[in-house]
Protein backbone atom coordinates (compact mmCIF):
# COMPACT_ATOMS: atom_id res chain seq x y z
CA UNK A 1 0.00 0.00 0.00
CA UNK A 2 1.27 3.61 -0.83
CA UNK A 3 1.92 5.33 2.46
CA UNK A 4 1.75 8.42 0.93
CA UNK A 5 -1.87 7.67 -0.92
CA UNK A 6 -2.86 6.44 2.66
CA UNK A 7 -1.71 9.26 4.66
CA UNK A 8 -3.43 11.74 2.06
CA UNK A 9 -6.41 9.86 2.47
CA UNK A 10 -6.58 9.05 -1.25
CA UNK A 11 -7.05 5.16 -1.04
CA UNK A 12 -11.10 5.45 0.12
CA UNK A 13 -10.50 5.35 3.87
CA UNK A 14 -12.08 7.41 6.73
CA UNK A 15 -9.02 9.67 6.28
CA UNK A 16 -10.23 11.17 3.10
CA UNK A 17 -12.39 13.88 4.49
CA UNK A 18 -10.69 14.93 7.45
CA UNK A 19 -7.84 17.90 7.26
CA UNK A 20 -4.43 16.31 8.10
CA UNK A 21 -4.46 18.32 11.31
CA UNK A 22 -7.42 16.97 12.74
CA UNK A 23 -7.62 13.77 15.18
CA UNK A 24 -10.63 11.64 15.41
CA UNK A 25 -10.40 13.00 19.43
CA UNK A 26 -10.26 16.76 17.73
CA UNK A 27 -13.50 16.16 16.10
CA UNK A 28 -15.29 14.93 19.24
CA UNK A 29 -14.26 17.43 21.30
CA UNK A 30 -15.23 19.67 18.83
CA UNK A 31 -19.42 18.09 18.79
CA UNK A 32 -18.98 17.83 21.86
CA UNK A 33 -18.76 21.70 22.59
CA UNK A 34 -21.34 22.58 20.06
CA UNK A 35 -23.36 19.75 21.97
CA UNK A 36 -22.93 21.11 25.52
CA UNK A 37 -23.61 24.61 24.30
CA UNK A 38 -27.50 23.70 22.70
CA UNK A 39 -27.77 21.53 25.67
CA UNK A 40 -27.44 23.88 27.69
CA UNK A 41 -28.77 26.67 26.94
CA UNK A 42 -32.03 24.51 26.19
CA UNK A 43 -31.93 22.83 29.66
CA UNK A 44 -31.57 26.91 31.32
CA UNK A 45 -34.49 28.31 29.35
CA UNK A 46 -36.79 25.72 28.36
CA UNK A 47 -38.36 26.13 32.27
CA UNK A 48 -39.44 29.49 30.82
CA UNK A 49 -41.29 28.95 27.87
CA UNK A 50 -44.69 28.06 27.27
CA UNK A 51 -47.14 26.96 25.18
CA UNK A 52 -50.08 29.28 24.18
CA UNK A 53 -53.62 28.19 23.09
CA UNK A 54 -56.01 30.54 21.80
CA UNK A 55 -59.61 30.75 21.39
CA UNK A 56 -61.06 33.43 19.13
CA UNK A 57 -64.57 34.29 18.64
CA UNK A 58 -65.28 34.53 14.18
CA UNK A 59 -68.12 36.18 12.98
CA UNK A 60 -69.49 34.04 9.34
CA UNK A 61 -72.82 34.08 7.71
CA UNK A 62 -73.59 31.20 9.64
CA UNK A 63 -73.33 32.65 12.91
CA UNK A 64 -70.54 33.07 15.66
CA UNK A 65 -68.01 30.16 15.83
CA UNK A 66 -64.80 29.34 17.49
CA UNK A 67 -61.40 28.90 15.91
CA UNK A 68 -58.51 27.77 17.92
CA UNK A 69 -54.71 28.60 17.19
CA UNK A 70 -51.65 28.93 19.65
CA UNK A 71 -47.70 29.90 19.79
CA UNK A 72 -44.96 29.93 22.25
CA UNK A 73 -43.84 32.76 24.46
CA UNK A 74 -41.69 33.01 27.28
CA UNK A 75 -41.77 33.93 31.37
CA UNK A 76 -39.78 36.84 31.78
CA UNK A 77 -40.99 37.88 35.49
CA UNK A 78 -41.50 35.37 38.13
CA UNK A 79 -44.80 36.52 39.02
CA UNK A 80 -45.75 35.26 35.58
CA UNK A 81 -45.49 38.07 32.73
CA UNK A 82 -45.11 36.62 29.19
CA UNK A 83 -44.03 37.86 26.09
CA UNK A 84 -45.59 36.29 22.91
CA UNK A 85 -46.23 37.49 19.39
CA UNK A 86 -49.10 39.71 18.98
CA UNK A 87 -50.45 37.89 16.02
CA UNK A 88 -50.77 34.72 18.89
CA UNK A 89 -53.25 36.15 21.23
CA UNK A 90 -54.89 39.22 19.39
CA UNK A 91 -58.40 39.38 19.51
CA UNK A 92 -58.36 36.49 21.32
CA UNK A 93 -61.81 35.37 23.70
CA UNK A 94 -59.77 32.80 25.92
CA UNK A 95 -56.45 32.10 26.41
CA UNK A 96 -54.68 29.16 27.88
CA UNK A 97 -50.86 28.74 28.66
CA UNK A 98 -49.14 25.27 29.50
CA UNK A 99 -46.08 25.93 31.36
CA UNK A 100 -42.68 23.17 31.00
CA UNK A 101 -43.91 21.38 34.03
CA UNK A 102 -47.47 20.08 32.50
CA UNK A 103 -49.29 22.79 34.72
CA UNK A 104 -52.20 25.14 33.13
CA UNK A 105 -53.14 28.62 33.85
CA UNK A 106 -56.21 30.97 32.01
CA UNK A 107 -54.16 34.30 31.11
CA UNK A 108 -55.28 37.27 30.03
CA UNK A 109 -53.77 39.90 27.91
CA UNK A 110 -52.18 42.99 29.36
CA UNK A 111 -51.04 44.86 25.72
CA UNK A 112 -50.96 44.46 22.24
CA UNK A 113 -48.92 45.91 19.72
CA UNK A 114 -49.88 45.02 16.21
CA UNK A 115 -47.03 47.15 14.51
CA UNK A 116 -44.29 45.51 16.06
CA UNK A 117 -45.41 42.44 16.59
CA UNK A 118 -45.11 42.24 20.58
CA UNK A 119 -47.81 41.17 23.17
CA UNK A 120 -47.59 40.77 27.26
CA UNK A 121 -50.00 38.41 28.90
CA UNK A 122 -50.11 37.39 32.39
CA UNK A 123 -50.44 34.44 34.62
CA UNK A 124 -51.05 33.78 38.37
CA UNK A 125 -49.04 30.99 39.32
CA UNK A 126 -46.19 30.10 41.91
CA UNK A 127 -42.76 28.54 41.23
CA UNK A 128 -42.71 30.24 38.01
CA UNK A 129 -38.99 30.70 36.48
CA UNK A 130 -38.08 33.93 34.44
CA UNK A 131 -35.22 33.57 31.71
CA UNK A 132 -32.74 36.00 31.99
CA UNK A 133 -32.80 38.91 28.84
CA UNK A 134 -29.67 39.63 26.66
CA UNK A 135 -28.82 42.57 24.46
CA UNK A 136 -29.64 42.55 20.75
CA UNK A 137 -26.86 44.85 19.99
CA UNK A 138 -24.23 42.80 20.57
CA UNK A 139 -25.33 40.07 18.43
CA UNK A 140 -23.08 39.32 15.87
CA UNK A 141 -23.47 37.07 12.36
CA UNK A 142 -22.63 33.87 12.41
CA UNK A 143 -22.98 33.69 15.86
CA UNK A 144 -24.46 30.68 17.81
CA UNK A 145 -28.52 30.95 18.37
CA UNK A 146 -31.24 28.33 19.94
CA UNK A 147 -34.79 28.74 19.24
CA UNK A 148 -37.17 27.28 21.51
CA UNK A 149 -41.19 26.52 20.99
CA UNK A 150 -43.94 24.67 19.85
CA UNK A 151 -44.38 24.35 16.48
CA UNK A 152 -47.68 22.13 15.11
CA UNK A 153 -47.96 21.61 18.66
CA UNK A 154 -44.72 19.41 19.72
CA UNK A 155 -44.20 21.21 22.62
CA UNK A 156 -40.71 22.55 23.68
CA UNK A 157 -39.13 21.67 20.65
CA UNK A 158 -35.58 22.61 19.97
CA UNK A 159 -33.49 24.12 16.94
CA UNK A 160 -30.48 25.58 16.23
CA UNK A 161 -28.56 27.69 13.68
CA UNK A 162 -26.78 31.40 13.37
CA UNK A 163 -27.07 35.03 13.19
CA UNK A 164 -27.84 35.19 9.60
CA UNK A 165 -27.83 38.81 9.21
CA UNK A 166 -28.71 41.69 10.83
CA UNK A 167 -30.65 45.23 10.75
CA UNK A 168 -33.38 43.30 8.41
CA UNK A 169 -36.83 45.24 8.26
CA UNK A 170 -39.84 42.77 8.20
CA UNK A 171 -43.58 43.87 7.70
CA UNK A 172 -46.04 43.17 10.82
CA UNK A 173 -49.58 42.04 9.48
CA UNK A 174 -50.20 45.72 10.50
CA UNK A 175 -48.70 47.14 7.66
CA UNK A 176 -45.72 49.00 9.63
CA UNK A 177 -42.23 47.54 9.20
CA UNK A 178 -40.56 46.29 11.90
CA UNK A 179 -37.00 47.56 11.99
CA UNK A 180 -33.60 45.86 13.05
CA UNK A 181 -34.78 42.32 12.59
CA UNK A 182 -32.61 39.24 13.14
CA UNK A 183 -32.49 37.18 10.68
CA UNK A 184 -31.49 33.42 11.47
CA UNK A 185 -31.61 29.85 9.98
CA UNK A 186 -32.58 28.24 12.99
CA UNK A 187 -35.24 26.53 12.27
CA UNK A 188 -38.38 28.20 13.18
CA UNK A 189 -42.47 26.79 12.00
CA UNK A 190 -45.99 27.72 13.01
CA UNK A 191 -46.36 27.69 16.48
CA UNK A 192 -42.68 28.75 17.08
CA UNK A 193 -43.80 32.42 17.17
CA UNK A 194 -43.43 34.31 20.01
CA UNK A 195 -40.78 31.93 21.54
CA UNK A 196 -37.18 32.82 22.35
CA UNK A 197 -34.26 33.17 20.45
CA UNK A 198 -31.52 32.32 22.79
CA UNK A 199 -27.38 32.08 22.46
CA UNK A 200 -25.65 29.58 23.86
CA UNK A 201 -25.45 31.22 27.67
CA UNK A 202 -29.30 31.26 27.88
CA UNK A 203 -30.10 35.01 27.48
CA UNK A 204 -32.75 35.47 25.72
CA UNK A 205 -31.45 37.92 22.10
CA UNK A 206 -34.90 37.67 20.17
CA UNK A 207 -38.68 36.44 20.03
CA UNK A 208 -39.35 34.40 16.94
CA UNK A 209 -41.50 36.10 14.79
CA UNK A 210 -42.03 34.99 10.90
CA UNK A 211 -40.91 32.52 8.36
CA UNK A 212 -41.09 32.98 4.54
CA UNK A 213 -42.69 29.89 3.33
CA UNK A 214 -41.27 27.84 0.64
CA UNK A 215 -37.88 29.51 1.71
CA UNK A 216 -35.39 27.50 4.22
CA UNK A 217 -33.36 28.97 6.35
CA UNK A 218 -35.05 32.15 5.88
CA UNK A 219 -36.67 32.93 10.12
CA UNK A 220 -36.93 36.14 11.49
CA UNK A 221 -36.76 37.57 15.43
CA UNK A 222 -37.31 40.71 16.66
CA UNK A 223 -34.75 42.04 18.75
CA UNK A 224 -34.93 41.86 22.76
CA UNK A 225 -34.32 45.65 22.94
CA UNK A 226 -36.85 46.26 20.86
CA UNK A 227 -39.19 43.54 23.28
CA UNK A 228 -37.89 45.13 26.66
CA UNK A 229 -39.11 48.75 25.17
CA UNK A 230 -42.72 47.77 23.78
CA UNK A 231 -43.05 45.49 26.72
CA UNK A 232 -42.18 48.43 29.51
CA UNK A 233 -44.89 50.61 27.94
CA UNK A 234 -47.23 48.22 27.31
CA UNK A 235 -46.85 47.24 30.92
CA UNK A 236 -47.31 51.18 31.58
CA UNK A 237 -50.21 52.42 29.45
CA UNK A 238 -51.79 49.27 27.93
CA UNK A 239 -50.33 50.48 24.36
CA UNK A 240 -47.87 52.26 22.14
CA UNK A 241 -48.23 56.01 21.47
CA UNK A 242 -45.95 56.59 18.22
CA UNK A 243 -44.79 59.96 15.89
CA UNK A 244 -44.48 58.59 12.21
CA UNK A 245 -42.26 60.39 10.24
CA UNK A 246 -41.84 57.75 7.41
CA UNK A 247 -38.44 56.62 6.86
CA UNK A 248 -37.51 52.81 6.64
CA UNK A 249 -33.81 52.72 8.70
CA UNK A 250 -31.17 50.94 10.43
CA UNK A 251 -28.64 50.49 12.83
CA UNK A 252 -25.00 51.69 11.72
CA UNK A 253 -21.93 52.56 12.62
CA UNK A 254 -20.62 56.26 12.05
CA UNK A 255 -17.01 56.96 10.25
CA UNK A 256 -14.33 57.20 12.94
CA UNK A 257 -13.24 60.40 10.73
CA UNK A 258 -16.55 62.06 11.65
CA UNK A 259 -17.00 60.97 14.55
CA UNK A 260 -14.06 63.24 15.34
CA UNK A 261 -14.16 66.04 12.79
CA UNK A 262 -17.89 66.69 14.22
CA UNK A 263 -17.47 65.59 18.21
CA UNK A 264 -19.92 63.87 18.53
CA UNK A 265 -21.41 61.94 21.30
CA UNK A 266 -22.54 58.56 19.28
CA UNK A 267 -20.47 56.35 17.56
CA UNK A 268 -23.54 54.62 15.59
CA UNK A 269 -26.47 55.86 14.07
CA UNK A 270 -29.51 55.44 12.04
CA UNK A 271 -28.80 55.38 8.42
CA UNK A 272 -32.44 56.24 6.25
CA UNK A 273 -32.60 53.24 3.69
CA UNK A 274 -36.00 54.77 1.81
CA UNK A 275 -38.03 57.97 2.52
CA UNK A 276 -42.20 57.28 1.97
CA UNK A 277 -43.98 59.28 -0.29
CA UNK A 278 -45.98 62.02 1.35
CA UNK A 279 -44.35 61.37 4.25
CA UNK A 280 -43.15 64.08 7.55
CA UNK A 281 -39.69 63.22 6.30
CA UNK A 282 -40.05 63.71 2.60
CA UNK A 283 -41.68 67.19 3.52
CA UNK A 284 -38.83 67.72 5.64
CA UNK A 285 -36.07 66.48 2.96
CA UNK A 286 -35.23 64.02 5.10
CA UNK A 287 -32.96 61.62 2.19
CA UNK A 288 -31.67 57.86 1.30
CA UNK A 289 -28.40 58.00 2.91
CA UNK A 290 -28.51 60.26 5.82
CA UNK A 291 -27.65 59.15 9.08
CA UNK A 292 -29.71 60.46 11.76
CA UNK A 293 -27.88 61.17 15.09
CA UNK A 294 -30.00 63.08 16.99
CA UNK A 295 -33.46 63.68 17.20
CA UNK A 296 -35.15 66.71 19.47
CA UNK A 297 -32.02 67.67 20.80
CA UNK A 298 -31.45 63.75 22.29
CA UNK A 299 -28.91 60.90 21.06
CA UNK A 300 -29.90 58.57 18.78
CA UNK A 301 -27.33 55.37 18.40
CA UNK A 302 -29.55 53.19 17.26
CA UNK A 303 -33.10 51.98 15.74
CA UNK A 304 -34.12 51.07 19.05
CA UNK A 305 -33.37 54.82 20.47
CA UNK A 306 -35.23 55.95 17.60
CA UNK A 307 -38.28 53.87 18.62
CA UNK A 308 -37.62 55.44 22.09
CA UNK A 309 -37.94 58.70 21.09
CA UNK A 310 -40.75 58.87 18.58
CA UNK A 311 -42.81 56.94 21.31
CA UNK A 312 -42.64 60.07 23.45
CA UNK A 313 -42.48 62.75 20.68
CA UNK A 314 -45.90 64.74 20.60
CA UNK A 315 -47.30 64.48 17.01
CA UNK A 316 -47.94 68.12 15.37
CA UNK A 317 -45.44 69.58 16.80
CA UNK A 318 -41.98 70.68 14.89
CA UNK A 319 -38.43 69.23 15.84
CA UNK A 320 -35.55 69.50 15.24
CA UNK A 321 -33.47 66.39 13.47
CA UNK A 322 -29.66 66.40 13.18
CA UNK A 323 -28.21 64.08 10.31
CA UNK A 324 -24.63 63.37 8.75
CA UNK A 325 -25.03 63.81 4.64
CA UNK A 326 -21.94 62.67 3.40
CA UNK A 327 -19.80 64.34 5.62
CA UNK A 328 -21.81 67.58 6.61
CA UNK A 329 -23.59 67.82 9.57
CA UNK A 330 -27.22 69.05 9.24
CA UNK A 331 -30.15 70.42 11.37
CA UNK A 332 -33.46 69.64 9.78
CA UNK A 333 -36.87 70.48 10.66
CA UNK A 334 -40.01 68.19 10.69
CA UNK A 335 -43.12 67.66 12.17
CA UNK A 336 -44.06 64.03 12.77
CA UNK A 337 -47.45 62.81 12.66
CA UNK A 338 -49.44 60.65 15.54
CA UNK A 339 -50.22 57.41 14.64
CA UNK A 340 -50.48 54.01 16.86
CA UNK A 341 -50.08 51.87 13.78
CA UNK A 342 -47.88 53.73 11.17
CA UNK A 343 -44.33 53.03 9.95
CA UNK A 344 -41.51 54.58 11.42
């Protein structure tokens, strides 16, 4: 036998697919830390999520009937507030959660918030375990994520993938787009919505949203920052109160150059992908490329501070936005418009 052929791995052995430098051991080690990492994570959160049944009430010609659907969500208090999909448990007559342990509980909806997608609902039960929340921002592609539901009703089922991409913008049944969307190939199906999307220390970065059927690979989560903000004033008022000014955007980061040459306080900001027609920012000039930093005089580093501040930016009333075009710095004035279901 060639001992050269053999050590290449030429002669149809086991060798022939494995790199020179890697043992048999290397490669188990290797599962075996990609193992313990799902594992793991799955074993810390999967105490938190739930499964959601819904009953809705249908008007037809025939009369009144009931339709039943569900999703996932997760525990994020211990005195048993959930975050689910809106889509799950709007408009819903009766809802029912299943916790991990086989135990029911009736729940009832605290908000709703069609345009991004976000619901809280509440249970009274004790022994309930909260899953710790992460920070969307530091996600990074090709990173590690875990997604965690019930989809078609096997409950607490498991998948994993990456980051795909980030900044995405995905369209809530609304109409509004949904801004800074994670974009993963963890495998996500009905009934997966409103479940976590978890990395491998078991912080919750996402709640599963969407699929685009007939695609694979293609599953979309809207960021925890985002969650944590909609769910703080849903807990507050019951709702979202939103400015529109009509710009699809993004997350990015700012030249290093300008950062400098201007001073500025942000290192990111929010670069304007498309202006709508007839919108507060066309009127305004508002264009594709700019980069807003600030908006009413406040910092804006991100989509998510952008939310922020339109959510408590009176409608009607002008203000002032600073952008970067190209490398000037401009003040421009606008006046946003109120609306609880518009885009951005």
């Amino acid at each position: 036998m060639n001992f050269e052929l053999l050590h290449a791995g030429l002669d149809g052995s086991p060798e022939a697919n494995r790199p020179l430098s890697q043992t048999p051991d290397q490669e188990s080690v290797l599962l075996d830390a990609y193992s313990r990492a799902v594992v793991g994570a799955a074993e810390k959160v999967s105490p938190s999520v739930v499964k959601i049944d819904v009953t809705q009430r249908i008007n037809t010609r025939r009369g009144d009937r009931e339709a039943q659907s569900g999703g996932s969500g997760f525990i994020f208090t211990p005195d048993g507030l959930i975050l689910t999909n809106s889509h799950v448990v709007h408009r819903a007559a009766r809802i029912e959660v299943s916790s991990n342990d086989g135990r029911r509980f009736p729940a009832t909806v605290i908000g709703d918030d069609p345009a991004t997608d976000l619901a809280v609902i509440r249970v009274d039960g004790t022994g309930l375990m909260a899953v710790p929340l992460g920070d969307s921002q530091q996600l990074r592609v090709g990173q590690l994520v875990i997604a965690i539901g019930n989809p078609y009703g096997f409950q607490y089922t498991v998948t994993a993938g990456v980051v795909s991409a980030l900044g995405r913008s995905l369209r809530s049944e609304s109409g509004r787009l949904i801004d800074d969307v994670i974009q993963t190939d963890a495998a996500l199906n009905p009934g997966n919505s409103g479940g976590p999307l978890v990395t491998c220390d078991g912080r919750v970065v996402g709640v599963n949203t969407a699929t685009i059927m007939l695609a694979q690979g293609l599953c979309f989560a809207i960021g925890i920052n985002t969650a944590k903000f909609v769910a703080s004033r849903l807990l507050r008022d019951g709702r979202i109160r939103r400015s529109y000014i009509g710009v699809v955007a993004q997350t990015a980061p700012l030249n290093r150059r300008l950062v400098r040459f201007h001073d500025l306080a942000v290192e990111s900001g929010v670069v304007v992908l498309s202006v709508e027609n007839n919108s507060p920012a066309q009127r305004a000039d508002l264009r594709e490329g700019d980069v807003i930093i600030q908006l009413g005089g406040k910092q804006v580093g991100g989509i998510d501070d952008l939310h922020r501040l339109l959510s408590d930016l009176p409608g009607a009333v002008s203000t002032e936005v600073t952008v970067l075009r190209r490398t000037e710095k401009l003040a421009i004035r606008l006046v946003p418009e109120e609306s609880a279901l518009s885009p951005n």
